[in-house]
PDB file of N, CA and C in Angstrom:
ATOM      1  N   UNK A   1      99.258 119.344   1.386  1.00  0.00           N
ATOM      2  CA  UNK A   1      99.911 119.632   2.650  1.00  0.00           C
ATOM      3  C   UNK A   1      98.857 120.209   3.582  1.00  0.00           C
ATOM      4  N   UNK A   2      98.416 119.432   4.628  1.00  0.00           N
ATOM      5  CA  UNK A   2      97.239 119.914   5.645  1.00  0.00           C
ATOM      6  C   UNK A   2      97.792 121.253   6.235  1.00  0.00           C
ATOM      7  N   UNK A   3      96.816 121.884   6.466  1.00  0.00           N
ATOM      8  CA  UNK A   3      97.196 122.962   7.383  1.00  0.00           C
ATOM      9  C   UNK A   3      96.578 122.598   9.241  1.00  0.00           C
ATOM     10  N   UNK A   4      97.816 122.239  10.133  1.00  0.00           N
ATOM     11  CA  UNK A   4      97.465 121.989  11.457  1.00  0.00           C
ATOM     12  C   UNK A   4      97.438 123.031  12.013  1.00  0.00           C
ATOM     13  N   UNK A   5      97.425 124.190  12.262  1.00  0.00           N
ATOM     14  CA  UNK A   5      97.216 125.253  12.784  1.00  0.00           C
ATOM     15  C   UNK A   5      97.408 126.575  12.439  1.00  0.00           C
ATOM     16  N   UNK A   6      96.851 127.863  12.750  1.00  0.00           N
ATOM     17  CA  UNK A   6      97.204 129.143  12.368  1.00  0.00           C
ATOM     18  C   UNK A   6      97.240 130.219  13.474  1.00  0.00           C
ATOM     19  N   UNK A   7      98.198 130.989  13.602  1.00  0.00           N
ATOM     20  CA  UNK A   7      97.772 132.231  14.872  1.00  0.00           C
ATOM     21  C   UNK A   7      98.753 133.425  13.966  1.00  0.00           C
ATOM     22  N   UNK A   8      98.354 134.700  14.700  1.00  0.00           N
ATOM     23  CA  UNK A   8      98.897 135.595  13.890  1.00  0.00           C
ATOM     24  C   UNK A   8      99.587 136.073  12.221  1.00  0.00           C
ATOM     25  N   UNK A   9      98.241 135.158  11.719  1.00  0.00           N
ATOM     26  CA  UNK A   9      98.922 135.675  10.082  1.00  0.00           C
ATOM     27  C   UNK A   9      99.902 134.548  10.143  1.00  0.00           C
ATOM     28  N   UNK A  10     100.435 133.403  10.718  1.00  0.00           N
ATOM     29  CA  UNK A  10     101.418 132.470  10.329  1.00  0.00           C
ATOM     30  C   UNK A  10     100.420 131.004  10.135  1.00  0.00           C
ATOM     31  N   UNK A  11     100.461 130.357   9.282  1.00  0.00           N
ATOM     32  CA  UNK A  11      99.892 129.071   8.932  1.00  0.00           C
ATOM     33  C   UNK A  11     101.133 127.787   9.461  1.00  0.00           C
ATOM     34  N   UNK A  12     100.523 126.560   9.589  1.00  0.00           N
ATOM     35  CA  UNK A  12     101.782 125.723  10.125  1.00  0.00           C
ATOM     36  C   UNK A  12     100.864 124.600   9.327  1.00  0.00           C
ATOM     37  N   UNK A  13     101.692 123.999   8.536  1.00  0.00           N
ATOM     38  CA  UNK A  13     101.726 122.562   7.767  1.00  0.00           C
ATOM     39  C   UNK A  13     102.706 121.875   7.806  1.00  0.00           C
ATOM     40  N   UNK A  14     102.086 120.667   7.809  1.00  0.00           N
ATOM     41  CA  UNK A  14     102.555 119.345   7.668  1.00  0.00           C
ATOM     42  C   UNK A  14     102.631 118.359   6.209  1.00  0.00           C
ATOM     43  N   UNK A  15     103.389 117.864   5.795  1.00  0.00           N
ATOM     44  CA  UNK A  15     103.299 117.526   4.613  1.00  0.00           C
ATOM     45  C   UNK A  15     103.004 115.756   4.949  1.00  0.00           C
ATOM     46  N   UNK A  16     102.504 114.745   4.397  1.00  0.00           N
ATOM     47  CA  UNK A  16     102.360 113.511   4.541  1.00  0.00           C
ATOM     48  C   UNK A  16     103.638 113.153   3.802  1.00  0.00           C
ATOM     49  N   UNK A  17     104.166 111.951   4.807  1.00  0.00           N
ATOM     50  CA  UNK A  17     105.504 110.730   4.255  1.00  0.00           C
ATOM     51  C   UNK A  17     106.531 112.328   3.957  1.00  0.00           C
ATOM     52  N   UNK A  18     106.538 113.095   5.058  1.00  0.00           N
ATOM     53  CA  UNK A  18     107.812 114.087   4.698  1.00  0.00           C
ATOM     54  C   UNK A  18     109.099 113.075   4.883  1.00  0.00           C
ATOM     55  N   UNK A  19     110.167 113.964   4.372  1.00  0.00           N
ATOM     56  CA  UNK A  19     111.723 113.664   4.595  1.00  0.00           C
ATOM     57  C   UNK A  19     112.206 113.744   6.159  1.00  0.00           C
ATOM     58  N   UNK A  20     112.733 113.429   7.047  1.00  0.00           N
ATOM     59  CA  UNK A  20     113.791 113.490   8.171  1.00  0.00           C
ATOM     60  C   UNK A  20     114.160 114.273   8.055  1.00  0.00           C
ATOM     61  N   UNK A  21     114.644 114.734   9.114  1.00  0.00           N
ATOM     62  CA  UNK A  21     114.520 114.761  11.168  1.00  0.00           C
ATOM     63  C   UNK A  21     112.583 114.896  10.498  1.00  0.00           C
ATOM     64  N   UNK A  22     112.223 115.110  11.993  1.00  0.00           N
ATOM     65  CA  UNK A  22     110.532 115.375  11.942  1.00  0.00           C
ATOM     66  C   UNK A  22     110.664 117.072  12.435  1.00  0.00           C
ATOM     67  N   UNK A  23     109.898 117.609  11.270  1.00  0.00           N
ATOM     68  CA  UNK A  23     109.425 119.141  11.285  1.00  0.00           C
ATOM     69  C   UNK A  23     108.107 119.406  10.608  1.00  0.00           C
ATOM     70  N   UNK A  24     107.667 120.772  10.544  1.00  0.00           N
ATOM     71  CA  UNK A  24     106.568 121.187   9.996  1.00  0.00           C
ATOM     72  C   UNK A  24     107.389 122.560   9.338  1.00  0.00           C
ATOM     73  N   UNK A  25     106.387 123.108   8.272  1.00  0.00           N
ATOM     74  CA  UNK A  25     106.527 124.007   7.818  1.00  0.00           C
ATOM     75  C   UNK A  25     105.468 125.290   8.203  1.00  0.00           C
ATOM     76  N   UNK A  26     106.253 126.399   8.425  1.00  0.00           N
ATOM     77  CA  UNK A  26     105.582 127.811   8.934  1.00  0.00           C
ATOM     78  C   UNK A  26     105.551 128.609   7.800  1.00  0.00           C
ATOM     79  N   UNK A  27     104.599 129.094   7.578  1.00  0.00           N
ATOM     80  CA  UNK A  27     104.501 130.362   6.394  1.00  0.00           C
ATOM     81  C   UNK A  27     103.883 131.236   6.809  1.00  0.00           C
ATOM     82  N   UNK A  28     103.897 132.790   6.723  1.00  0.00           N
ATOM     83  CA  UNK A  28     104.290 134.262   7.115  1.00  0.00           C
ATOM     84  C   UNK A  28     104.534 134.887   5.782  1.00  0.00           C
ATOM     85  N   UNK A  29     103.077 135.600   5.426  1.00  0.00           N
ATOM     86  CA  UNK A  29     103.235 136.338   3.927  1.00  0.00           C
ATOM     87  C   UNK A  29     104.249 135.441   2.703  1.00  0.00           C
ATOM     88  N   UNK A  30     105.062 136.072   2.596  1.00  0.00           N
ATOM     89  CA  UNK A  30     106.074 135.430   1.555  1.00  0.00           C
ATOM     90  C   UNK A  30     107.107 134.731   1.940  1.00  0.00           C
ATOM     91  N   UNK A  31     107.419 134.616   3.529  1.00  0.00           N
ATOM     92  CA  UNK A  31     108.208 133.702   4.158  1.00  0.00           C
ATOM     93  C   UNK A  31     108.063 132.287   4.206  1.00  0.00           C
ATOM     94  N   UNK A  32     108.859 131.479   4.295  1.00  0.00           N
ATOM     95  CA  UNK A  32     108.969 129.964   5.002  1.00  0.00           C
ATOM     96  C   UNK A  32     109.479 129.457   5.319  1.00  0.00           C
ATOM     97  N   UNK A  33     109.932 128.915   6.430  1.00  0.00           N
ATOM     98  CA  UNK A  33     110.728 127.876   7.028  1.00  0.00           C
ATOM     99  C   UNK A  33     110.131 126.738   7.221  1.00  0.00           C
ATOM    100  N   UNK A  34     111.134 125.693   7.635  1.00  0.00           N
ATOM    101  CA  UNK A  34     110.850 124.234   7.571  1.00  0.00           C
ATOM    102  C   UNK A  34     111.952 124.136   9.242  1.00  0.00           C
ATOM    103  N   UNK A  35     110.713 123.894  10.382  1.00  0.00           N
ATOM    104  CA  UNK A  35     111.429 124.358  11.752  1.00  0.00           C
ATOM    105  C   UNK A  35     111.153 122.582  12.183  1.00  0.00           C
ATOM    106  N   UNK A  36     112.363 121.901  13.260  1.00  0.00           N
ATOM    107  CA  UNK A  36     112.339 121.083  13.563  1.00  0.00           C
ATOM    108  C   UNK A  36     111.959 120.871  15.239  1.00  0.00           C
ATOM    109  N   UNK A  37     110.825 119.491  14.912  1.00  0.00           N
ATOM    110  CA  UNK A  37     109.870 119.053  15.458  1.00  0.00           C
ATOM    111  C   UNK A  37     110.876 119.492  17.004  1.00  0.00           C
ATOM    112  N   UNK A  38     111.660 118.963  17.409  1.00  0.00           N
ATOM    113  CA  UNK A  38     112.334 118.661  18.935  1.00  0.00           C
ATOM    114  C   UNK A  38     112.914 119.874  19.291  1.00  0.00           C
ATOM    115  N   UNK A  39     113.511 120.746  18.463  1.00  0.00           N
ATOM    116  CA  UNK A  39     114.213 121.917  19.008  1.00  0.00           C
ATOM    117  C   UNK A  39     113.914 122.936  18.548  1.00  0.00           C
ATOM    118  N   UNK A  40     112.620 123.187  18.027  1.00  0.00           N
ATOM    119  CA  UNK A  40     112.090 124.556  17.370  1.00  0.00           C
ATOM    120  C   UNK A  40     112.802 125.460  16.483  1.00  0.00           C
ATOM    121  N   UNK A  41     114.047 124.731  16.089  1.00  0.00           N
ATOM    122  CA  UNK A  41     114.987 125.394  15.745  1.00  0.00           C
ATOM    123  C   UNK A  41     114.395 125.452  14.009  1.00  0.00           C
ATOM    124  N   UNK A  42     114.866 126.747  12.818  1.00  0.00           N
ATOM    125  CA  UNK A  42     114.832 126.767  11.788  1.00  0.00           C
ATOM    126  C   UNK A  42     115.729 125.919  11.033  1.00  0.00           C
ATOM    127  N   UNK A  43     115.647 125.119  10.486  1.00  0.00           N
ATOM    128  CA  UNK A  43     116.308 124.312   9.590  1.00  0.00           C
ATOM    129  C   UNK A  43     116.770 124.412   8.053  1.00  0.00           C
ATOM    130  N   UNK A  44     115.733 125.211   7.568  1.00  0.00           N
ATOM    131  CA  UNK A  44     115.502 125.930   6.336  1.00  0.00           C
ATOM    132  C   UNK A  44     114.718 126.855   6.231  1.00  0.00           C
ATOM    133  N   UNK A  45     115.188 128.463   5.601  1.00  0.00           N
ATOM    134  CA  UNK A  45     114.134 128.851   5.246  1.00  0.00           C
ATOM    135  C   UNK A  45     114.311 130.372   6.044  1.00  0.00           C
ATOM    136  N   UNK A  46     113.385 131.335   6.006  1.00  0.00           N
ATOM    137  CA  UNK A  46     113.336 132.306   6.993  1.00  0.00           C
ATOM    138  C   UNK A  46     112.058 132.565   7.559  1.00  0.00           C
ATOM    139  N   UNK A  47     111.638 133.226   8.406  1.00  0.00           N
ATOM    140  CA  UNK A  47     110.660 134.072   9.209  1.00  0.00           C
ATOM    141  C   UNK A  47     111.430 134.959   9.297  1.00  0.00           C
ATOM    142  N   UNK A  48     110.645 136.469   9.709  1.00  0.00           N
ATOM    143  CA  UNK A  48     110.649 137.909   9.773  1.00  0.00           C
ATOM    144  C   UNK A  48     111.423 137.287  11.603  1.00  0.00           C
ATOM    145  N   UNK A  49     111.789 138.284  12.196  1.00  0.00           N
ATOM    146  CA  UNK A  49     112.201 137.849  13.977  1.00  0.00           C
ATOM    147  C   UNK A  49     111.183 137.620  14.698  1.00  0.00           C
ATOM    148  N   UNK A  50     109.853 138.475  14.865  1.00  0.00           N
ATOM    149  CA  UNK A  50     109.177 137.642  15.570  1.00  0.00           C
ATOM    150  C   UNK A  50     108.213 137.142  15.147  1.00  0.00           C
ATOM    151  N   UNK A  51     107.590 136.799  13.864  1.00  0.00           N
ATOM    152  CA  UNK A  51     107.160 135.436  13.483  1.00  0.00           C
ATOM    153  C   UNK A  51     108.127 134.641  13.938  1.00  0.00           C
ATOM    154  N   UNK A  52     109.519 134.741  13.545  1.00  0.00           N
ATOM    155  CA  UNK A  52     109.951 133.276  14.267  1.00  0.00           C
ATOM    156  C   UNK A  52     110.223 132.781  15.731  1.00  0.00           C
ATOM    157  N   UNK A  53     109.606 134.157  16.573  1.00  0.00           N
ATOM    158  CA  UNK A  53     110.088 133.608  17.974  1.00  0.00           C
ATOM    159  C   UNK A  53     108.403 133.289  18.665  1.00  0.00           C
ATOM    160  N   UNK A  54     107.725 134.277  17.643  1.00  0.00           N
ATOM    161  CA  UNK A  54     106.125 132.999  18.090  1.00  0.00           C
ATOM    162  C   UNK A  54     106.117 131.277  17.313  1.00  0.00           C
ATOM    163  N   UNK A  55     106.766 131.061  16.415  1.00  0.00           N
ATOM    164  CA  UNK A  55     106.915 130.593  15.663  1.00  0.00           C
ATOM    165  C   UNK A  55     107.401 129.105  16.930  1.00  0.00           C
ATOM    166  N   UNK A  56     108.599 129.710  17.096  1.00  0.00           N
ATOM    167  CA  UNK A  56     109.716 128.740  18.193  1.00  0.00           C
ATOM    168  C   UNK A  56     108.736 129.128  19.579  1.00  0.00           C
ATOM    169  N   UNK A  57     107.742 129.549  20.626  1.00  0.00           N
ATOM    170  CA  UNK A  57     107.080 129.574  21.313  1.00  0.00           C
ATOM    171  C   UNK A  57     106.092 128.199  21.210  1.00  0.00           C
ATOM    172  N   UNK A  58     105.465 128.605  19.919  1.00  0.00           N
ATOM    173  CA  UNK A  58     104.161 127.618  19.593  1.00  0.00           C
ATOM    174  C   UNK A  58     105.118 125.719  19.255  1.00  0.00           C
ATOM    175  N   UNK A  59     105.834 125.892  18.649  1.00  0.00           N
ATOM    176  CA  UNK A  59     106.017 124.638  18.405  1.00  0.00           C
ATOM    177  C   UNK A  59     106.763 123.732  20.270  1.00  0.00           C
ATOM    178  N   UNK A  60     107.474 124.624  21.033  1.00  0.00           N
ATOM    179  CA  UNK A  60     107.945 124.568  22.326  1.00  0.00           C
ATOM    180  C   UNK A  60     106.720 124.152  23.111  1.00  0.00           C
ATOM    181  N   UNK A  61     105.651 124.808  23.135  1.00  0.00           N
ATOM    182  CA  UNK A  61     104.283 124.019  23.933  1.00  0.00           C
ATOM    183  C   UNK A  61     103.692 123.659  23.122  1.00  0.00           C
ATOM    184  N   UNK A  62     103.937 122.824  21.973  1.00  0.00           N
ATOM    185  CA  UNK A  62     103.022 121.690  21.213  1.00  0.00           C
ATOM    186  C   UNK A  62     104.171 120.352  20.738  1.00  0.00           C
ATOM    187  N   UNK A  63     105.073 120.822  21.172  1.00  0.00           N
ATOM    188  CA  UNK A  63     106.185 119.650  20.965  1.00  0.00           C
ATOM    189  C   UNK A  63     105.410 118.328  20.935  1.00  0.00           C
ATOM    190  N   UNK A  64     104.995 117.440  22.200  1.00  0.00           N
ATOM    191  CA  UNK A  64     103.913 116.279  21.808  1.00  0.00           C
ATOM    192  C   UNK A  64     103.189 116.547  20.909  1.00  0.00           C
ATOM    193  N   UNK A  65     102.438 117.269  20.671  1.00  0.00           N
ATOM    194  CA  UNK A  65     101.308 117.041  19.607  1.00  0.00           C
ATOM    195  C   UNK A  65     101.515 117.185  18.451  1.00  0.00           C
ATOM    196  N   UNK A  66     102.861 117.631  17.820  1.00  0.00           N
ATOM    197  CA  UNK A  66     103.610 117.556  16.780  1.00  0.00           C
ATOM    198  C   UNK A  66     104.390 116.308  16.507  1.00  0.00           C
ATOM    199  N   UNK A  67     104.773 116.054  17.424  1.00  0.00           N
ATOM    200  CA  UNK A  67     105.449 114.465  17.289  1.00  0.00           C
ATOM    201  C   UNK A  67     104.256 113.654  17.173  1.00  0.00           C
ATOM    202  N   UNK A  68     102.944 113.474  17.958  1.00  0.00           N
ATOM    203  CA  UNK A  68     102.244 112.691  17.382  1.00  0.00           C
ATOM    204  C   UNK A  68     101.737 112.893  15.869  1.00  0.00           C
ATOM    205  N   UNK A  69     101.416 113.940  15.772  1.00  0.00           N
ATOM    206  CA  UNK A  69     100.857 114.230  14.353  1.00  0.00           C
ATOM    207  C   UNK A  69     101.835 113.972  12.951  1.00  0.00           C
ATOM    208  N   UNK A  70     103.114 113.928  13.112  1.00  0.00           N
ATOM    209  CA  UNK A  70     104.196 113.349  12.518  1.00  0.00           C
ATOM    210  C   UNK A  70     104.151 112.158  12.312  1.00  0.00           C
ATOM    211  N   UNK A  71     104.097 111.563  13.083  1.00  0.00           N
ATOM    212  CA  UNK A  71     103.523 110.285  13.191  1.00  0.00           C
ATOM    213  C   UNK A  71     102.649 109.299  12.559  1.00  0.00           C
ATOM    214  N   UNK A  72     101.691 110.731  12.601  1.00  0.00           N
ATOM    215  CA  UNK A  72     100.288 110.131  12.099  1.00  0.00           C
ATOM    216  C   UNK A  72     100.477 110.297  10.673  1.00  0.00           C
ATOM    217  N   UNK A  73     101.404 111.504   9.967  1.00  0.00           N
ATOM    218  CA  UNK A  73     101.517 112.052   8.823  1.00  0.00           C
ATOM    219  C   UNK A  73     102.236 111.026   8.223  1.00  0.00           C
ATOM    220  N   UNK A  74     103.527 109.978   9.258  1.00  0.00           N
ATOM    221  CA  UNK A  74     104.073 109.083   7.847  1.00  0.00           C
ATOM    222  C   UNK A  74     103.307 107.882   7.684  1.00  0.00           C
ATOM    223  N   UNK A  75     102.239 107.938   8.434  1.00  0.00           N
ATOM    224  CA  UNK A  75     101.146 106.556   8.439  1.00  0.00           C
ATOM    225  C   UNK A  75     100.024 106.893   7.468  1.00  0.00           C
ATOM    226  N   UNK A  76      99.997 108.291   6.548  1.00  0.00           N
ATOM    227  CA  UNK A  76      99.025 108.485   5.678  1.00  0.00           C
ATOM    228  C   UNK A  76      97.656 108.801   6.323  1.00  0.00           C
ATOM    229  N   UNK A  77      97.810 108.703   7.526  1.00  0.00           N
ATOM    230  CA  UNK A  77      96.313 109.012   8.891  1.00  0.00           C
ATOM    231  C   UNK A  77      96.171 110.686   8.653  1.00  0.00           C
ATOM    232  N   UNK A  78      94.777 110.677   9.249  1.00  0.00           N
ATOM    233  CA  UNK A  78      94.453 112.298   8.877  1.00  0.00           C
ATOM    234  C   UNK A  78      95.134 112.714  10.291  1.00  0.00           C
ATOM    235  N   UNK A  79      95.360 114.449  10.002  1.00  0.00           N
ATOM    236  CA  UNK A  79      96.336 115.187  10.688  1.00  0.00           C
ATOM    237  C   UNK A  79      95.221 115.933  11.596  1.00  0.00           C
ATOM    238  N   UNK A  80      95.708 115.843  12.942  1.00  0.00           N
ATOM    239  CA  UNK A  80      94.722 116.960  13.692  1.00  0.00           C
ATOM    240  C   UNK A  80      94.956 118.436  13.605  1.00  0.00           C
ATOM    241  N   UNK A  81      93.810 119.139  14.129  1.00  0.00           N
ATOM    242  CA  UNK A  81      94.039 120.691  14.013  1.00  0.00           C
ATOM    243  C   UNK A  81      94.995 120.725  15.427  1.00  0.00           C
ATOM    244  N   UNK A  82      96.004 121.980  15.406  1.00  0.00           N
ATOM    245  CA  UNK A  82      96.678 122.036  17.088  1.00  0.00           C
ATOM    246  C   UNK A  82      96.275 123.318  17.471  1.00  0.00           C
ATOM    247  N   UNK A  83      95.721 123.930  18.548  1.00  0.00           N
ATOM    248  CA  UNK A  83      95.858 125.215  18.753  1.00  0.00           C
ATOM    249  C   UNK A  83      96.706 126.248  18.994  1.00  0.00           C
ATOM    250  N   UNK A  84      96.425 127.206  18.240  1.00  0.00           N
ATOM    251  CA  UNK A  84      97.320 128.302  18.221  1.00  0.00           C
ATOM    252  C   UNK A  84      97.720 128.924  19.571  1.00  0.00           C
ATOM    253  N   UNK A  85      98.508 130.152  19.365  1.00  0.00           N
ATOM    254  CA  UNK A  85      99.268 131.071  20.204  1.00  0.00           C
ATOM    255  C   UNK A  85      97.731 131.694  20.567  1.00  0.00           C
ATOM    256  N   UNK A  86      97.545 132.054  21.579  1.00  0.00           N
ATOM    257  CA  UNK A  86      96.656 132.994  22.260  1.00  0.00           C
ATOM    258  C   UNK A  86      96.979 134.390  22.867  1.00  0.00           C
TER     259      UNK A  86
END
């Protein structure tokens, strides 16, 4: 599972040929959710509150570049890095 980006102690991966809807997975110490690609919303899983509202920030201004990289992930293509929260 690549790791496409990291900011504050939270890592964000992508898994290749994942399952539907299109999401990535966020991990936060011993936390994880599995947050979806279009509505930042948690789908599975937890974050602490605001890991998950940087969490739902970062995926909100990378929305394209997550859908492409989804993309690229069920085509077996290598995954780009995205930049983090600043």
């Amino acid at each position: 599972m690549p790791r496409i980006s990291a900011f504050y102690g939270i890592s964000i991966y992508m898994y290749y040929r994942d399952h539907a809807p299109p999401h990535f997975h966020a991990i936060y110490g011993e936390y994880e959710a599995i947050v979806a690609i279009e509505t930042s919303e948690v789908l599975d899983g937890v974050l602490p509150r605001r890991a998950g509202a940087l969490v739902a920030e970062w995926g909100q201004a990378h929305r394209d570049e997550l859908s492409d990289a989804w993309a690229q992930a069920r085509a077996g293509q290598p995954l780009p890095m995205i930049d983090g929260l600043e």
